[in-house]
Protein backbone atom coordinates (compact mmCIF):
# COMPACT_ATOMS: atom_id res chain seq x y z
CA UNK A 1 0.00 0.00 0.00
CA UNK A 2 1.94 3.60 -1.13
CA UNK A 3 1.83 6.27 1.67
CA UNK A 4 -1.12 8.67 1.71
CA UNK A 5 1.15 11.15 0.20
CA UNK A 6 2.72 8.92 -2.31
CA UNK A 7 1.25 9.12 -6.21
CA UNK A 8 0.43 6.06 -7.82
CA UNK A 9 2.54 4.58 -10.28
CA UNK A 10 2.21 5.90 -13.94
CA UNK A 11 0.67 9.17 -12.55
CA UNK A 12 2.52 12.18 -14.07
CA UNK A 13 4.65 12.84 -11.16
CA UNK A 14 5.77 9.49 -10.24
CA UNK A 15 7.32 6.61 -13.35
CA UNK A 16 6.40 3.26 -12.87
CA UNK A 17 10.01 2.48 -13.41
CA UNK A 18 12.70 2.90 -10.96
CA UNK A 19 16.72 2.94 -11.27
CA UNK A 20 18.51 -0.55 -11.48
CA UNK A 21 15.29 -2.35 -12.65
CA UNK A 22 16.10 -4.35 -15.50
CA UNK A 23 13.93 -3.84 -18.47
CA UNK A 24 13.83 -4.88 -22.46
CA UNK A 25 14.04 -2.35 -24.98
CA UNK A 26 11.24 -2.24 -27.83
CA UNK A 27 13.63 -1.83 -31.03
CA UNK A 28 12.47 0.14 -33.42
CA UNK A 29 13.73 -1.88 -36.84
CA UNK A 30 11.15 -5.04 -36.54
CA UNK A 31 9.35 -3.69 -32.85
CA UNK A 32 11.06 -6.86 -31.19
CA UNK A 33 11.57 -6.43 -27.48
CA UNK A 34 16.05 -7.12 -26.41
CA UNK A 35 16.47 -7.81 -22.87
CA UNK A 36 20.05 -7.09 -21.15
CA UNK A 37 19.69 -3.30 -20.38
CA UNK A 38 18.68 -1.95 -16.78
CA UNK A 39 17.03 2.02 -16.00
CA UNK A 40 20.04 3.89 -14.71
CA UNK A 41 18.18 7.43 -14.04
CA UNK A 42 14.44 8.40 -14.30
CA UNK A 43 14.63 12.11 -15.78
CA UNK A 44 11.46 14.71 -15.87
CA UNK A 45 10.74 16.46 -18.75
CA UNK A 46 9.56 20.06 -18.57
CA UNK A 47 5.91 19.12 -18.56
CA UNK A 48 6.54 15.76 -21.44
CA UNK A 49 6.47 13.22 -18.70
CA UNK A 50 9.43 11.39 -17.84
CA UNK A 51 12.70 10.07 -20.16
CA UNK A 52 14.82 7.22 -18.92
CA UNK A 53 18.55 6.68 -19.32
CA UNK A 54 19.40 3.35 -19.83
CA UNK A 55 22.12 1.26 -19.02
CA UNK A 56 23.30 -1.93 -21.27
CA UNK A 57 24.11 -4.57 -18.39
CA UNK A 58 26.65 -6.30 -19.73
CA UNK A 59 29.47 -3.29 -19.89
CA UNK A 60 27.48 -1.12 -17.53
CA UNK A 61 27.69 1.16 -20.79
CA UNK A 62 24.63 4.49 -20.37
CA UNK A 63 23.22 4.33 -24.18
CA UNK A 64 23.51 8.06 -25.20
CA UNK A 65 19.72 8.41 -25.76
CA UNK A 66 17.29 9.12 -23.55
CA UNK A 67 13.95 7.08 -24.01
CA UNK A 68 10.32 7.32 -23.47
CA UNK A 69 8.78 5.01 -20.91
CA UNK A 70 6.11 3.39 -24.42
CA UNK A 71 9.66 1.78 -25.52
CA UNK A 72 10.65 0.07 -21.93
CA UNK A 73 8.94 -2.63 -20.52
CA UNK A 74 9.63 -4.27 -17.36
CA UNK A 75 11.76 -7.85 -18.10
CA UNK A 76 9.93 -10.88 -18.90
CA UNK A 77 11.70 -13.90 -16.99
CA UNK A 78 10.62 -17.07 -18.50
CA UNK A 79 8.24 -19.08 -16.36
CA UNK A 80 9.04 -23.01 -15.47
């Protein structure tokens, strides 16, 4: 349960996402989802929403774009 003072995820003033969650990338050549990356910082926009910076886990390397949260989705662990 968030703290009476807390906002919801997804509202405008709080992401759903938070830093060092790993998360897939949509790409944007065939709309296929790549795993491997993690949120390194949850940026607001003046009055856009939020941008996330995104780090690829395997080198720890921050990508040099920012991205939208419509192209990060938590990561999907396979069940079993």
């Amino acid at each position: 349960m968030l703290p009476s003072n807390a906002s919801p995820p997804n509202s405008p003033t709080e992401p759903a996402a938070l830093p060092g969650e790993q998360v897939e990338i949509r790409c944007s050549f065939d709309g296929s989802w790549t795993s491997g990356f993690e949120i390194a910082e949850v940026l607001a926009t003046d009055g856009s929403g939020h941008k996330l910076q995104i780090k690829r886990v395997s080198d720890g390397e921050i990508l040099p774009s920012l991205f939208p949260p419509d192209v990060v989705r938590g990561r999907r662990f396979p069940s079993g």
